[in-house]
C-alpha atoms as a PDB file:
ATOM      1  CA  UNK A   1     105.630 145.207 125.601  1.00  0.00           C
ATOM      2  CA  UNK A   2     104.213 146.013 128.895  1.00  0.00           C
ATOM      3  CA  UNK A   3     105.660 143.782 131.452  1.00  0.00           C
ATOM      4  CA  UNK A   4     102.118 142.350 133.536  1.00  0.00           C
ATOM      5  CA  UNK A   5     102.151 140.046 136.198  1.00  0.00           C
ATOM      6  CA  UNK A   6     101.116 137.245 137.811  1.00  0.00           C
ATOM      7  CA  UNK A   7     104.714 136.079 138.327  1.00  0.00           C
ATOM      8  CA  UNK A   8     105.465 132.364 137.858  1.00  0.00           C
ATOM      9  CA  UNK A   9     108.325 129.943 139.530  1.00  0.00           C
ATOM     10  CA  UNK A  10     109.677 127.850 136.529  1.00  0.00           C
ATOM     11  CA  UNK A  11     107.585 125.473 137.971  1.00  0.00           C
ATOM     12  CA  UNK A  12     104.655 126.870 137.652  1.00  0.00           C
ATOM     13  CA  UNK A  13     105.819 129.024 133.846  1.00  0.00           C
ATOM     14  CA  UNK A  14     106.137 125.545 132.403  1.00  0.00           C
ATOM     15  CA  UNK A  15     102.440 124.057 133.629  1.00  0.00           C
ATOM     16  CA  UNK A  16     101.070 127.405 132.506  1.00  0.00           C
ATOM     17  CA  UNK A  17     102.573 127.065 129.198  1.00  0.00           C
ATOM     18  CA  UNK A  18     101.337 123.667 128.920  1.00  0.00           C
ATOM     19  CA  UNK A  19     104.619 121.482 129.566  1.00  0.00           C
ATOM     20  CA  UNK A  20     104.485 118.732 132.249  1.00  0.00           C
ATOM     21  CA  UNK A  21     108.184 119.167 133.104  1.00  0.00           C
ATOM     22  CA  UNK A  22     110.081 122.146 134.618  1.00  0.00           C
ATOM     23  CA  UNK A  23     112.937 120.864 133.192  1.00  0.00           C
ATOM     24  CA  UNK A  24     112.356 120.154 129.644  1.00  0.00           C
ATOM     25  CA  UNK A  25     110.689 123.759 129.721  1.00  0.00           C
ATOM     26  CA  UNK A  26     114.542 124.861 131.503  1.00  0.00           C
ATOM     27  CA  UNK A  27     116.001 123.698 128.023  1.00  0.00           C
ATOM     28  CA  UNK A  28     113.681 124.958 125.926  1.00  0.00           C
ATOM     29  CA  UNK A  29     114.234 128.105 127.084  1.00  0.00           C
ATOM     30  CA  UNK A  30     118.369 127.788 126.973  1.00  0.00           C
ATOM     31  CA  UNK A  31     117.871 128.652 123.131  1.00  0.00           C
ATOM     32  CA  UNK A  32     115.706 132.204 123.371  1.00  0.00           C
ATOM     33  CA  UNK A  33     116.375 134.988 125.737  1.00  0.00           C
ATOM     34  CA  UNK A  34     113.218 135.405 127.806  1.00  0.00           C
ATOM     35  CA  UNK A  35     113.159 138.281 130.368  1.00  0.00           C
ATOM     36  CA  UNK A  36     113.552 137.058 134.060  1.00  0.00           C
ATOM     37  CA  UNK A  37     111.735 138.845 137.223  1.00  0.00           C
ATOM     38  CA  UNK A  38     112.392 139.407 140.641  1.00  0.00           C
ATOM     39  CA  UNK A  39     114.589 139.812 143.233  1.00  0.00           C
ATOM     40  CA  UNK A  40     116.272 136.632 142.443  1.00  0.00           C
ATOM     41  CA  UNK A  41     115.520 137.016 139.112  1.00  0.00           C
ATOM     42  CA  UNK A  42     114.053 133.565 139.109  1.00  0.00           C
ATOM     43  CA  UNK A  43     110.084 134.734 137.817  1.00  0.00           C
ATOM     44  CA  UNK A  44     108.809 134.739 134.660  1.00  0.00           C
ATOM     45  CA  UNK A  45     106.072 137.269 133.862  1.00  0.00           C
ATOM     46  CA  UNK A  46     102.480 135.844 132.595  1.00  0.00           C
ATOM     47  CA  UNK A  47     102.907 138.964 129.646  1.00  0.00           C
ATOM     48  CA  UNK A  48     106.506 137.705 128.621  1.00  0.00           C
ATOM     49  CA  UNK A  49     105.367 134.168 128.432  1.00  0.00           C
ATOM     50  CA  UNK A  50     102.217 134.886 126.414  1.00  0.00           C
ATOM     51  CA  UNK A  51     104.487 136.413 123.952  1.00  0.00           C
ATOM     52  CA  UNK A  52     106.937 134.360 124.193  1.00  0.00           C
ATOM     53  CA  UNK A  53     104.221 131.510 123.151  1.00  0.00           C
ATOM     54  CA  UNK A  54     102.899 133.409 120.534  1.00  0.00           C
ATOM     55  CA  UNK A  55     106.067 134.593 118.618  1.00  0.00           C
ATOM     56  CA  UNK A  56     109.223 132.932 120.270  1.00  0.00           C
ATOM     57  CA  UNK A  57     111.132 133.811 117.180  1.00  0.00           C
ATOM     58  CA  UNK A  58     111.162 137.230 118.500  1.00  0.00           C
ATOM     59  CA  UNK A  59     113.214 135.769 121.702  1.00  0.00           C
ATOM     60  CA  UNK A  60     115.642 133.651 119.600  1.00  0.00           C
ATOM     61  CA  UNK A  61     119.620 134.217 120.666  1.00  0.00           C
ATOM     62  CA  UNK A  62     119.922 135.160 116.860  1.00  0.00           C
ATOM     63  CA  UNK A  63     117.449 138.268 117.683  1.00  0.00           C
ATOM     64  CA  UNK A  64     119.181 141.639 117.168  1.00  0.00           C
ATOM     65  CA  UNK A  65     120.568 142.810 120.374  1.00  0.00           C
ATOM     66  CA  UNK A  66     118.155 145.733 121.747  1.00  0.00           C
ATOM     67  CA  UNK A  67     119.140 148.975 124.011  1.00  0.00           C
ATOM     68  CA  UNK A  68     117.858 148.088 127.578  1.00  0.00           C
ATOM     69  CA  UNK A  69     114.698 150.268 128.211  1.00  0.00           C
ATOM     70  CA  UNK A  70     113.326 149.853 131.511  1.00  0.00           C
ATOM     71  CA  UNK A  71     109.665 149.807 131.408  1.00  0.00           C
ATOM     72  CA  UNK A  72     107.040 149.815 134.043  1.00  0.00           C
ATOM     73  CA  UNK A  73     105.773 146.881 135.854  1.00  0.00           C
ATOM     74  CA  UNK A  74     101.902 146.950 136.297  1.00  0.00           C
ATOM     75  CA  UNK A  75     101.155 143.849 139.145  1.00  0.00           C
END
């Protein structure tokens, strides 16, 4: 997966997703390990949350762990 911005707050992840709170998105996402950007690391990619929308299965805690790759960020 090619990591492709715009970068969102968790804010601004959860109204693009479609959720009207910041937090109930916050503990939705305490059960799936979804990729966070940044110097902060507080920003959520637009490509990581598409997926994660699509198949969030493939986020799930219970995923296989995975070797760290780094891959390039395209803005």
């Amino acid at each position: 997966m090619t990591i492709q911005g715009p970068f969102f707050s968790l804010a601004n992840a959860a109204e693009y997703c479609g959720y009207k709170s910041p937090e109930h998105f916050a503990e939705l996402l305490r059960g799936y390990v979804v990729p966070k950007h940044g110097p902060k690391r507080n920003r959520y990619a637009k490509s990581v949350l598409d997926a994660f929308m699509a198949y969030p299965e493939t986020f799930s805690r219970d995923a296989p762990a995975r070797r760290y790759v780094p891959q390039k960020v395209v803005a």
